[in-house]
Every structure is written in C-alpha cells, then in structure tokens.
C-alpha atoms as a PDB file:
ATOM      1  CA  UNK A   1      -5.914 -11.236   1.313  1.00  0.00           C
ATOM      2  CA  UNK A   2      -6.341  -7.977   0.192  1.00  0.00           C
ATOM      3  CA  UNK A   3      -7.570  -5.459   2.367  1.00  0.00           C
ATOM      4  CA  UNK A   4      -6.544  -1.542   1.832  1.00  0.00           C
ATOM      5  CA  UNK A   5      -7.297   1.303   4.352  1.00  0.00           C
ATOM      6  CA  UNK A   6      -9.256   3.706   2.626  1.00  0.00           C
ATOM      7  CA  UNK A   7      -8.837   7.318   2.499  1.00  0.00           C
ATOM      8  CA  UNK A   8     -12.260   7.775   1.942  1.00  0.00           C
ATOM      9  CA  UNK A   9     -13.530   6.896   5.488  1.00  0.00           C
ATOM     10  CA  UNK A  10     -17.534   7.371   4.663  1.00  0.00           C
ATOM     11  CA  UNK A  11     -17.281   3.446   3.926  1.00  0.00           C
ATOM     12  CA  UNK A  12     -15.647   2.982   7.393  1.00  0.00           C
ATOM     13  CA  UNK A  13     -19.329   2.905   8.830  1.00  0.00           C
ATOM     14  CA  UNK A  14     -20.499   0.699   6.458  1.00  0.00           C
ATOM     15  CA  UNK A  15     -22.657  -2.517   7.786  1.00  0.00           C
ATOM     16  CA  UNK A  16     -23.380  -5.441   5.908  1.00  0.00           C
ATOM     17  CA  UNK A  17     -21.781  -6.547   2.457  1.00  0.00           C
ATOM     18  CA  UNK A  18     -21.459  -3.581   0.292  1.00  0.00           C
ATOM     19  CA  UNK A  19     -19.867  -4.205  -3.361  1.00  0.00           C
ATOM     20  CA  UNK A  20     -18.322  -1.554  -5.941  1.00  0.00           C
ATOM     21  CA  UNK A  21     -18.905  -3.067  -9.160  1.00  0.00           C
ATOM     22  CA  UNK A  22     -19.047  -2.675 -13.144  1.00  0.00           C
ATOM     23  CA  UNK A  23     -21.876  -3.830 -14.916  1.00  0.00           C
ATOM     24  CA  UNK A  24     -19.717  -5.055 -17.836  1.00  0.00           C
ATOM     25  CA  UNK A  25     -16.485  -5.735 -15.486  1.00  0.00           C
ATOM     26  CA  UNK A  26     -15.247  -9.380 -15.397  1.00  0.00           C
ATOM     27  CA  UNK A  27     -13.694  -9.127 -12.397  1.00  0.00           C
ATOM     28  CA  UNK A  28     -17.010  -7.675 -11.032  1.00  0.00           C
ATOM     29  CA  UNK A  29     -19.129 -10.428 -12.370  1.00  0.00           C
ATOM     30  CA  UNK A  30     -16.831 -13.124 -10.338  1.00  0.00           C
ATOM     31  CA  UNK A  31     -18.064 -11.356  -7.347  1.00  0.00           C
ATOM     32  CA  UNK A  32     -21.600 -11.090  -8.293  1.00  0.00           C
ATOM     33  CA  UNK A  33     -21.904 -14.736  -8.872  1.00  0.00           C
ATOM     34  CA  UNK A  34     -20.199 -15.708  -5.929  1.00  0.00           C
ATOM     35  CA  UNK A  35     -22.444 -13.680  -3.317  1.00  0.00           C
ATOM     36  CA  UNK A  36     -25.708 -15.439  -5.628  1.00  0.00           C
ATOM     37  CA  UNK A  37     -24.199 -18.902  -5.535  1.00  0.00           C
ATOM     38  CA  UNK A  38     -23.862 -18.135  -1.060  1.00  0.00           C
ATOM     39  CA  UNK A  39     -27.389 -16.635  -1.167  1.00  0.00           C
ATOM     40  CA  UNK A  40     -25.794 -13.315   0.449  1.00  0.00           C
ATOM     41  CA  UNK A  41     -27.846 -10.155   0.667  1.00  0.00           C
ATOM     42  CA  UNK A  42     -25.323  -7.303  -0.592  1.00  0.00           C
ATOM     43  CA  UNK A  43     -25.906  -3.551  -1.038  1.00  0.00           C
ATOM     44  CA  UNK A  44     -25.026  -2.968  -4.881  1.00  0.00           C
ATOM     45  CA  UNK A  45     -23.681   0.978  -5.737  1.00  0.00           C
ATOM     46  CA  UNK A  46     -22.873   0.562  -9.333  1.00  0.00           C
ATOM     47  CA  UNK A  47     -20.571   2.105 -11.225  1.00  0.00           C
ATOM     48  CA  UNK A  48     -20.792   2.939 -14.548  1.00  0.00           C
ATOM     49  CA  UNK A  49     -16.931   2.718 -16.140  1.00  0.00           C
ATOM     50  CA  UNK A  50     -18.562   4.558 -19.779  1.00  0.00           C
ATOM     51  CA  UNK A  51     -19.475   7.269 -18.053  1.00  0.00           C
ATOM     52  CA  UNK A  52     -16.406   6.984 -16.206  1.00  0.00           C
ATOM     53  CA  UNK A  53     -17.880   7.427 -13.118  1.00  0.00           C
ATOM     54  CA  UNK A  54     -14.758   6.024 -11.378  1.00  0.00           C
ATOM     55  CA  UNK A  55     -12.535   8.711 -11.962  1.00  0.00           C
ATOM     56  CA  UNK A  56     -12.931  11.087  -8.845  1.00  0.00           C
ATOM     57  CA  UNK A  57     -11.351  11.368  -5.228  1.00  0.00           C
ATOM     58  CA  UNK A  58     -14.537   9.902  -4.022  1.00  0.00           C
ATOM     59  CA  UNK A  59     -13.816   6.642  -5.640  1.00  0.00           C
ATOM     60  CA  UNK A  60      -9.875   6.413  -5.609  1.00  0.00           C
ATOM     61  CA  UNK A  61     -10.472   6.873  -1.560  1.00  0.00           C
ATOM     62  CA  UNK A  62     -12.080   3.721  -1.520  1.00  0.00           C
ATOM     63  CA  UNK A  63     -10.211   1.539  -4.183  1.00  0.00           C
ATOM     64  CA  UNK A  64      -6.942   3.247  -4.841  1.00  0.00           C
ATOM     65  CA  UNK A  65      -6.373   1.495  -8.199  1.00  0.00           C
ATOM     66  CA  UNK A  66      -9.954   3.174  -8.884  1.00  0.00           C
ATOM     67  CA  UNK A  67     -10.776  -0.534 -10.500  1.00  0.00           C
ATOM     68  CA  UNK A  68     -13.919  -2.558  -9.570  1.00  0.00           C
ATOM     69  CA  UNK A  69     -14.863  -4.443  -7.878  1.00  0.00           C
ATOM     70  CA  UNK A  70     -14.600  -3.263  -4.364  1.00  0.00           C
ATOM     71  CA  UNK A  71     -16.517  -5.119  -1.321  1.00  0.00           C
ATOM     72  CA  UNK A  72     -16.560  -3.042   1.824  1.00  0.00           C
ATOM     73  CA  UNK A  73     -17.748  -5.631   4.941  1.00  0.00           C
ATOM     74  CA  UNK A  74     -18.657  -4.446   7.609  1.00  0.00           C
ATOM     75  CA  UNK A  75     -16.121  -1.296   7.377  1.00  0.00           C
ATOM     76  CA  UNK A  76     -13.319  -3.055   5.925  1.00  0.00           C
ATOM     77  CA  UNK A  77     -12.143  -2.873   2.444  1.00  0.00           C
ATOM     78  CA  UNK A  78     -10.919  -5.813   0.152  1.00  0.00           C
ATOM     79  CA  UNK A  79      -9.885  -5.349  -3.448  1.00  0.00           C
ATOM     80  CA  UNK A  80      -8.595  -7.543  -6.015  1.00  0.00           C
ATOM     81  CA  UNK A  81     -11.644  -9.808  -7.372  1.00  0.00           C
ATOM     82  CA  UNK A  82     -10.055 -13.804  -6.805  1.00  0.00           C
ATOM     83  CA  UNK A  83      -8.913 -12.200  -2.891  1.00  0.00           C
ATOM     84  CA  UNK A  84     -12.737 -11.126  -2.434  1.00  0.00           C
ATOM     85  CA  UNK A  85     -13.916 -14.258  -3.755  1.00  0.00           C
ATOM     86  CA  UNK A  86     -11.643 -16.419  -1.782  1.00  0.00           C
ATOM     87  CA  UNK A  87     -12.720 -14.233   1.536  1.00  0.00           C
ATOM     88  CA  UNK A  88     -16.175 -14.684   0.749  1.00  0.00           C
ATOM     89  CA  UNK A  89     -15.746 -18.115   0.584  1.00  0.00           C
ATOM     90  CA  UNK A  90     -13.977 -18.623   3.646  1.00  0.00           C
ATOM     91  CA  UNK A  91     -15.981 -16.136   5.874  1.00  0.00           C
ATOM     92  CA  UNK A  92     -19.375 -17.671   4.263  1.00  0.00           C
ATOM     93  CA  UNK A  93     -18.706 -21.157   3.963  1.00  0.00           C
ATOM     94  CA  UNK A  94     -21.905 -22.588   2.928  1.00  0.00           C
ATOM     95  CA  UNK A  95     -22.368 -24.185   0.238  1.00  0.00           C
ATOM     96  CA  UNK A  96     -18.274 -24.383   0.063  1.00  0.00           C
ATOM     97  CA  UNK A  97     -16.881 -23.808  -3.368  1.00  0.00           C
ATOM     98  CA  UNK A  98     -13.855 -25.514  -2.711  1.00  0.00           C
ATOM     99  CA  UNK A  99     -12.368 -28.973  -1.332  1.00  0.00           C
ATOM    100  CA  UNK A 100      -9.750 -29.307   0.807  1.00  0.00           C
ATOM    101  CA  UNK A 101      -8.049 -32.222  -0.910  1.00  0.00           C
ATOM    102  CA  UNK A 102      -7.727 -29.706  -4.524  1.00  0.00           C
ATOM    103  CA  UNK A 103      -7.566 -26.298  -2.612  1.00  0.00           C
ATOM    104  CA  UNK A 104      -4.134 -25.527  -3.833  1.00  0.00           C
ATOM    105  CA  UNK A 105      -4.737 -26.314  -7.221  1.00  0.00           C
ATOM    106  CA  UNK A 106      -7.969 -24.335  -7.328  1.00  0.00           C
ATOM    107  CA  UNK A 107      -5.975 -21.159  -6.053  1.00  0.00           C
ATOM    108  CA  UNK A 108      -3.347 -21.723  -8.760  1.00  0.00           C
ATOM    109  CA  UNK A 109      -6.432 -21.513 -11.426  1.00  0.00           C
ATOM    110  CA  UNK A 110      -7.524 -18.327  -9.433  1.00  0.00           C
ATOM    111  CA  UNK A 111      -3.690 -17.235  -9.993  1.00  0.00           C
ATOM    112  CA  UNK A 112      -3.484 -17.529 -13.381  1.00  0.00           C
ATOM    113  CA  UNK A 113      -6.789 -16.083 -14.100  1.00  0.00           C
ATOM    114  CA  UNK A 114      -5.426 -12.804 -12.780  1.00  0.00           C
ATOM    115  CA  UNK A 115      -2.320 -13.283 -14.340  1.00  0.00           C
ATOM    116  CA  UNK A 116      -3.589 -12.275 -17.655  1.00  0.00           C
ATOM    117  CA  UNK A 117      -5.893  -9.216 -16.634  1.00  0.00           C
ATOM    118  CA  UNK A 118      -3.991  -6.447 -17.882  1.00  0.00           C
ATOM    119  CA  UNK A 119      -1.106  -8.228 -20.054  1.00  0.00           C
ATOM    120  CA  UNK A 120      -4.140 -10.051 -21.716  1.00  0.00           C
ATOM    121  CA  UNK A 121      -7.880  -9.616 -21.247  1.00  0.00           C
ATOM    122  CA  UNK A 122      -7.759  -6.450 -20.913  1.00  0.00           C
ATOM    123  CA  UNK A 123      -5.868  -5.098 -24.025  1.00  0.00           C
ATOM    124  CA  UNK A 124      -8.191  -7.753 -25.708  1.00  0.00           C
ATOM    125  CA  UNK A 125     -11.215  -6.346 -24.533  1.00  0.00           C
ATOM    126  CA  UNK A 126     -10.421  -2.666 -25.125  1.00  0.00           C
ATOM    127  CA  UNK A 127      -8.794  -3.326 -28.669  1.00  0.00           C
ATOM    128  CA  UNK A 128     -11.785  -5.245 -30.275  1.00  0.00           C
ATOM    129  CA  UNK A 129     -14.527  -3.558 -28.669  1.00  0.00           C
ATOM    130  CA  UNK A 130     -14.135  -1.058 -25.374  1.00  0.00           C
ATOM    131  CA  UNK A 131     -11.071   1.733 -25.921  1.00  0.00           C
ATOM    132  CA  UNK A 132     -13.755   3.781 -28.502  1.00  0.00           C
ATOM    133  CA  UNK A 133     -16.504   3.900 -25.980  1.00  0.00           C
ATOM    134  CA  UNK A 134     -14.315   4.560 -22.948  1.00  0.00           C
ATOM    135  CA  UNK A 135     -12.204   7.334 -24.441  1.00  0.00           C
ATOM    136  CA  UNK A 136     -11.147   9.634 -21.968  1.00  0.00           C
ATOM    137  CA  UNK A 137     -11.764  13.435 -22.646  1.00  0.00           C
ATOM    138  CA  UNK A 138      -8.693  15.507 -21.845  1.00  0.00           C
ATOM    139  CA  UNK A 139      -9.608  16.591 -18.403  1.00  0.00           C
ATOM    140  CA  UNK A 140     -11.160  13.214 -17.543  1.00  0.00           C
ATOM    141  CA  UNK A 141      -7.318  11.952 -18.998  1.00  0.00           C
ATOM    142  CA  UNK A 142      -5.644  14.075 -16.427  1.00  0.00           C
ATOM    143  CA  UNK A 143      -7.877  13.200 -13.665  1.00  0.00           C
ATOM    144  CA  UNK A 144      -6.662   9.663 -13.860  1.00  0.00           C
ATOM    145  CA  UNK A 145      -3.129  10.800 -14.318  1.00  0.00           C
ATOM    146  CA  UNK A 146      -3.408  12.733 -11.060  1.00  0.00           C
ATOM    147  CA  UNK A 147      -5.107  10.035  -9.040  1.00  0.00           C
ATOM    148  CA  UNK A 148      -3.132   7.017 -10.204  1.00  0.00           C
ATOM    149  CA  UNK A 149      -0.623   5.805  -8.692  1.00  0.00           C
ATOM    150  CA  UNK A 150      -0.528   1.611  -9.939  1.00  0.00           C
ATOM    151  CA  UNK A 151       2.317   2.136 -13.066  1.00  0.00           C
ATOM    152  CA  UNK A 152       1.175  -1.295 -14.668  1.00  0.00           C
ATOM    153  CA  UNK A 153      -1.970   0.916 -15.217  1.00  0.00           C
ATOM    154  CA  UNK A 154      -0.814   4.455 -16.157  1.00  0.00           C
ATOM    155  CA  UNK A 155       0.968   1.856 -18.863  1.00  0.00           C
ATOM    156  CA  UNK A 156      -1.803   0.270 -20.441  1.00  0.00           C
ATOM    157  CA  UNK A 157      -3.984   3.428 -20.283  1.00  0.00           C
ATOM    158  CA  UNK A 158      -1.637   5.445 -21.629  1.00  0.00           C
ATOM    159  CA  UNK A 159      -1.999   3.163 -24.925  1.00  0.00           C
ATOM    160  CA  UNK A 160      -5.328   4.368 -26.194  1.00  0.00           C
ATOM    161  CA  UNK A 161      -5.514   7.999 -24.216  1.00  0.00           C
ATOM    162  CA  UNK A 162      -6.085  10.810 -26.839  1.00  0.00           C
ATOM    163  CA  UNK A 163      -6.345   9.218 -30.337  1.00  0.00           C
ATOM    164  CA  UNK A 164      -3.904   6.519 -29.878  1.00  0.00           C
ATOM    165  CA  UNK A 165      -4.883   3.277 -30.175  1.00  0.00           C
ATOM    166  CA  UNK A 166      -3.412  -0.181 -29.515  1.00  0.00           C
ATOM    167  CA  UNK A 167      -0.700  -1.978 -31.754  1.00  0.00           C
ATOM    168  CA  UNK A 168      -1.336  -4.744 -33.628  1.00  0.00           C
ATOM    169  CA  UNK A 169       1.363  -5.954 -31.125  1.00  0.00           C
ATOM    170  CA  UNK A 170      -0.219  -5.134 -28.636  1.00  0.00           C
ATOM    171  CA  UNK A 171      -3.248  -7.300 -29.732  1.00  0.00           C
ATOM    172  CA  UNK A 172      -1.337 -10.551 -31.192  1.00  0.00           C
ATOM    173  CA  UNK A 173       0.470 -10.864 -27.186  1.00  0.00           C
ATOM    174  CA  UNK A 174      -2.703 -10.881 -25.826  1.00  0.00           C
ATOM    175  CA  UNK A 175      -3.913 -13.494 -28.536  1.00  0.00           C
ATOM    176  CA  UNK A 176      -0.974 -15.679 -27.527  1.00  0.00           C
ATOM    177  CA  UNK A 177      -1.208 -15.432 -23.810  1.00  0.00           C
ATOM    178  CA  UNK A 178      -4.974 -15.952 -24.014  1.00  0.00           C
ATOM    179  CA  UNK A 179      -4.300 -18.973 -25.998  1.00  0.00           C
ATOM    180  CA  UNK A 180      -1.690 -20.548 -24.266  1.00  0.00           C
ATOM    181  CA  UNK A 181      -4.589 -20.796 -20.948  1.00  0.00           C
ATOM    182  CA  UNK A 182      -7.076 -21.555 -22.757  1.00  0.00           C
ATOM    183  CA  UNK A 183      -4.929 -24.640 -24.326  1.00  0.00           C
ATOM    184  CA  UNK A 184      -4.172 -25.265 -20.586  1.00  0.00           C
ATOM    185  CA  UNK A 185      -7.551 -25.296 -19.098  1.00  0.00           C
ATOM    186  CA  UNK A 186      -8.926 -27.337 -22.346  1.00  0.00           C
ATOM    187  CA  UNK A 187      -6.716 -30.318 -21.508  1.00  0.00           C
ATOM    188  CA  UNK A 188      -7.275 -29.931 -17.887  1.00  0.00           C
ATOM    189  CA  UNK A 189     -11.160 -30.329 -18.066  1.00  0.00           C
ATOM    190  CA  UNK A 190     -11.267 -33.098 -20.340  1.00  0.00           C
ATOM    191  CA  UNK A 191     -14.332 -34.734 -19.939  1.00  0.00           C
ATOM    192  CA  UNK A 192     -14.934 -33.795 -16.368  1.00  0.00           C
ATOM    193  CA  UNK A 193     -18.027 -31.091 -15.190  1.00  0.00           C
ATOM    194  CA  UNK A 194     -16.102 -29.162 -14.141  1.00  0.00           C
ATOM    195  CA  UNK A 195     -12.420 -27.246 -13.691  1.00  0.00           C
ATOM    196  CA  UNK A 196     -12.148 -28.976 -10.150  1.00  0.00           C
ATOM    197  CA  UNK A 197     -13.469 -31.989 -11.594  1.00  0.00           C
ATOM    198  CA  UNK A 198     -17.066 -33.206  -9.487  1.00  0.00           C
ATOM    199  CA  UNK A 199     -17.214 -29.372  -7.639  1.00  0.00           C
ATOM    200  CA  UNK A 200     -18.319 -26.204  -8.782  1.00  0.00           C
ATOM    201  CA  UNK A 201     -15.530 -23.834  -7.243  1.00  0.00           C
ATOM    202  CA  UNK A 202     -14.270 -20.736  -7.574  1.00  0.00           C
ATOM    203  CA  UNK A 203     -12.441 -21.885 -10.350  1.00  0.00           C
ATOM    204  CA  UNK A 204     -15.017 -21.564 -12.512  1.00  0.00           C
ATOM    205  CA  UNK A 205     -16.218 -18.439 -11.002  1.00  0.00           C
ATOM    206  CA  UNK A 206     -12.866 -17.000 -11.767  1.00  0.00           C
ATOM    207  CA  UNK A 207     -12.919 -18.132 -15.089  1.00  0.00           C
ATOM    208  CA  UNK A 208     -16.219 -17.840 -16.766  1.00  0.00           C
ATOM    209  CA  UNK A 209     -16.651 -14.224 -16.763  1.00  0.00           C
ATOM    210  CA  UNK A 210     -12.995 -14.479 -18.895  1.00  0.00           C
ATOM    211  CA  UNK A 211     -15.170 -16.397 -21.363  1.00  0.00           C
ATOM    212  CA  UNK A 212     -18.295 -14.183 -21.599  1.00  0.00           C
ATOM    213  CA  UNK A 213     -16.256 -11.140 -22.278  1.00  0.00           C
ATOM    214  CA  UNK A 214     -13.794 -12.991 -24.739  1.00  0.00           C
ATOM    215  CA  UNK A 215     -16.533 -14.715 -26.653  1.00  0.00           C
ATOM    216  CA  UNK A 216     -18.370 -11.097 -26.458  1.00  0.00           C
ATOM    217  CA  UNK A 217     -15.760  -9.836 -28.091  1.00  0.00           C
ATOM    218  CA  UNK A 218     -15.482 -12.248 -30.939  1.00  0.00           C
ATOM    219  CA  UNK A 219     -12.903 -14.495 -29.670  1.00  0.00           C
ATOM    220  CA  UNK A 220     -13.551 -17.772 -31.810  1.00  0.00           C
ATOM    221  CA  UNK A 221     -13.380 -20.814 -29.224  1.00  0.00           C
ATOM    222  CA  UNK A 222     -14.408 -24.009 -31.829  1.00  0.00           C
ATOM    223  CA  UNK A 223     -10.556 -25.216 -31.090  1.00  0.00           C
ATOM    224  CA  UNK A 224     -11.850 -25.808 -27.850  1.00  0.00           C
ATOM    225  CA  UNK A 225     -14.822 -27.784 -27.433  1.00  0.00           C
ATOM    226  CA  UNK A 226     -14.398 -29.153 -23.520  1.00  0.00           C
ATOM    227  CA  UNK A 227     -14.365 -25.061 -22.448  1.00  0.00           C
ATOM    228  CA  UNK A 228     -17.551 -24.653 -24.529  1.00  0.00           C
ATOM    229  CA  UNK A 229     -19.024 -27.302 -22.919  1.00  0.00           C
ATOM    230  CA  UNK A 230     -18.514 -26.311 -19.965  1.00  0.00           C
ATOM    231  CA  UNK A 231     -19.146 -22.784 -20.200  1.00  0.00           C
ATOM    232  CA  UNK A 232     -22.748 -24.050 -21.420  1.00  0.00           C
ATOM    233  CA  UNK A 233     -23.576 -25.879 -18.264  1.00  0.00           C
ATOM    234  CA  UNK A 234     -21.879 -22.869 -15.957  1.00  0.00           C
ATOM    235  CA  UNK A 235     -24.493 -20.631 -17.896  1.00  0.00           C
ATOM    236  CA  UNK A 236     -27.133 -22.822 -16.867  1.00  0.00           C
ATOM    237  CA  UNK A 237     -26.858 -21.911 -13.147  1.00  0.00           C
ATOM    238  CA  UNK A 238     -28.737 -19.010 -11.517  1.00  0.00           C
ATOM    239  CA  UNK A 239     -25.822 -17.308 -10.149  1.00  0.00           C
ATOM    240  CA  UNK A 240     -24.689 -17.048 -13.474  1.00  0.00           C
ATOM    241  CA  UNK A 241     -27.940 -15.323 -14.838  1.00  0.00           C
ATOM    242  CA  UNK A 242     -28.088 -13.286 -11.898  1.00  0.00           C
ATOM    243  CA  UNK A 243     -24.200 -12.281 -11.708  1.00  0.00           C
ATOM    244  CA  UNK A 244     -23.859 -12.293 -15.295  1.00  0.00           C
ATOM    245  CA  UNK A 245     -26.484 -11.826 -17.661  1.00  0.00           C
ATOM    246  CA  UNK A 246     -28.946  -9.904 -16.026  1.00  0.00           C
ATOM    247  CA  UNK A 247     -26.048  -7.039 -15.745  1.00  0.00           C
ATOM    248  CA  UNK A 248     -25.094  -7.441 -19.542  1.00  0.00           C
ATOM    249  CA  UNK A 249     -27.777  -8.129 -21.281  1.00  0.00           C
ATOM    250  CA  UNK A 250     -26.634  -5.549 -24.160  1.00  0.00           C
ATOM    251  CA  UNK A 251     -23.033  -6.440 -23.948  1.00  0.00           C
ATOM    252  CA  UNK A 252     -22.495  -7.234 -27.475  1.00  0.00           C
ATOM    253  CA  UNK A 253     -24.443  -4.128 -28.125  1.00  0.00           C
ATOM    254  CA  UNK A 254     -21.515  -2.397 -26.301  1.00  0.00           C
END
C-alpha cells in the first residue's frame, strides 16, 4: 500500500475522500471509475497536466513524483493508481470487485498493468499524440528538474524536453511490450465477460483506461477481437461514462 507523508501538510486536515487527478490521465481514470462503481462521494481538485499545473512545490508536497492521481482520506496520502484502487476496495467493500478464490491472480493483472506505464504506455502516448502539447517551456523544464527526484522519470522526460523528440526506438519497444500484454490478456479472456471471468474487478478497472488511451491514440486492436469485446461491454457501464468519458470527451481532439 502506498501511502507517502506529505510535505505539504494543508492536506493533513483533509476529511472525506479527496482525489488529485488528470482529466486525460489513465491512471486517474482507474480511480474515477472505481469511487463511481462504490457510489463514493469524493471531492475532485483537478489538475490540468497541459497547462502543467503540476509542476510547483504545492503539488510535489503532496505527490512527490508530482504524477496523478493522488487520493488524500481522511489526512492520509496514497499514491500509485492499482494501490489506491486496491485500498478503496478493501476499505469500501461494497459491491466487492474482487473474489477471494482469484484475488491473487487479479493483483498480478493489476501488476502488470503498471508494469508497462512508463517503459510502455507512456512513451506510446506521448510519441503519437501528447509530447507536442505538453512541451515544457525552459523554466517550466527546470522546475521539474529541481523538484524531481523519481530517476525512471527525469529519464523518460528528459526524451522530449526542448525540441527532442522520441526515437523510433523508443516507439517500436513500447509497440512490442504493449503487444506482448495485449496477446496475454486476449487469450486469457477468451470467451468469458470478463478478465476475472463472471466478476467485474479491478482488473478491468486497471485495464480499460490502457485501452481508451491506446485506441485514442490510434493503436489498431482488430488482431484482438475478445479485448474489443470486452472493452465494448466495460464501456457500457456508468462508472465508465462517468470515470471515463465524461472527463475526455475531446480526447482524440487532444
């Protein structure tokens, strides 16, 4: 479980389920749609990542990765989207998006999901479609420099800071990773509902907002017709419309 002391302590006082999120963040949307699918009341302070608004002590007290999401409950600060999801589920229980008999296998899902964040979604995402529109001007650039301390990120934003851009590399590694998954969780749904099989878990919470932003960005899924089926019926729920699409309605306008 991931839960950070923040050095910003304004949040320390905070009652109630407060969430840190991105609009057009993936890990964000797997928290938005679990709070709708528990019915939770949550105080939303939005964050727009375009305008950058991330980038400032204010921020990197709270989360010091100065990623969303961010849930402060009741005072106490968890990070890491699949640890804030798994909380959630365990302090909320009702409806429970897990079973006990598949609980290991569900977390492994949740694993791998976050596995390929920054080696794979993310260069992904920012080589097709985000790096041009969340360019970093020079003093924004060393702002981040100066409050980051997470070297996996310095890394990858160091890759398209100034007028560099990402490798074709760069791109093709991401391809392959994101393949290899999505080979792995085609076979494993086969002809079942769902990634758990019978239950909607946090499985698929984990893993659908990998497929909104991937398909957003023109990833071409027809070699994998059991994920588009069930991405279809996961799109049919109202925590998905409500977690989801009602924040990104313009996405592919993005």
């Amino acid at each position: 479980m991931a839960i950070i002391e923040p050095t910003n302590k304004t949040v320390k006082d905070f009652e109630g389920l407060h969430l840190y999120h991105g609009n057009i963040s993936n890990c964000s949307m797997r928290v938005r749609m679990t709070l709708e699918e528990k019915g939770l009341e949550w105080v939303s302070h939005h964050i727009d990542l375009k305008k950058k608004e991330n980038i400032n002590d204010e921020y990197f007290g709270i989360n010091p990765n100065g990623l969303v999401p961010t849930l402060v409950h009741d005072g106490v600060v968890h990070i890491e989207s699949n640890d804030i999801i798994d909380y959630l589920d365990t302090a909320y229980p009702e409806p429970l998006l897990r079973s006990a008999d598949k609980e290991a296998e569900m977390l492994d899902w949740l694993k791998l999901s976050a596995s390929l964040h920054v080696p794979a979604i993310k260069p992904y995402v920012y080589a097709k479609k985000m790096a041009p529109k969340v360019k970093k001007s020079q003093e924004e650039q060393a702002k981040y420099e100066e409050l980051q301390k997470n070297e996996e990120l310095k890394k990858f934003h160091s890759k398209h800071a100034g007028q560099k851009t990402f490798s074709d590399d760069d791109v093709r590694e991401s391809e392959r990773l994101l393949a290899d998954a999505f080979a792995k969780l085609e076979t494993s749904l086969g002809d079942a509902p769902w990634i758990m099989g019978e239950q909607f878990s946090l499985a698929d919470i984990s893993w659908i907002p990998i497929y909104f932003v991937i398909v957003g960005c023109g990833y071409d899924f027809s070699l994998y017709p059991n994920i588009k089926r069930w991405a279809a019926s996961v799109q049919e729920r109202d925590s998905y419309r409500k977690g989801i699409s009602d924040w990104c309605e313009d996405f592919a306008k993005v």
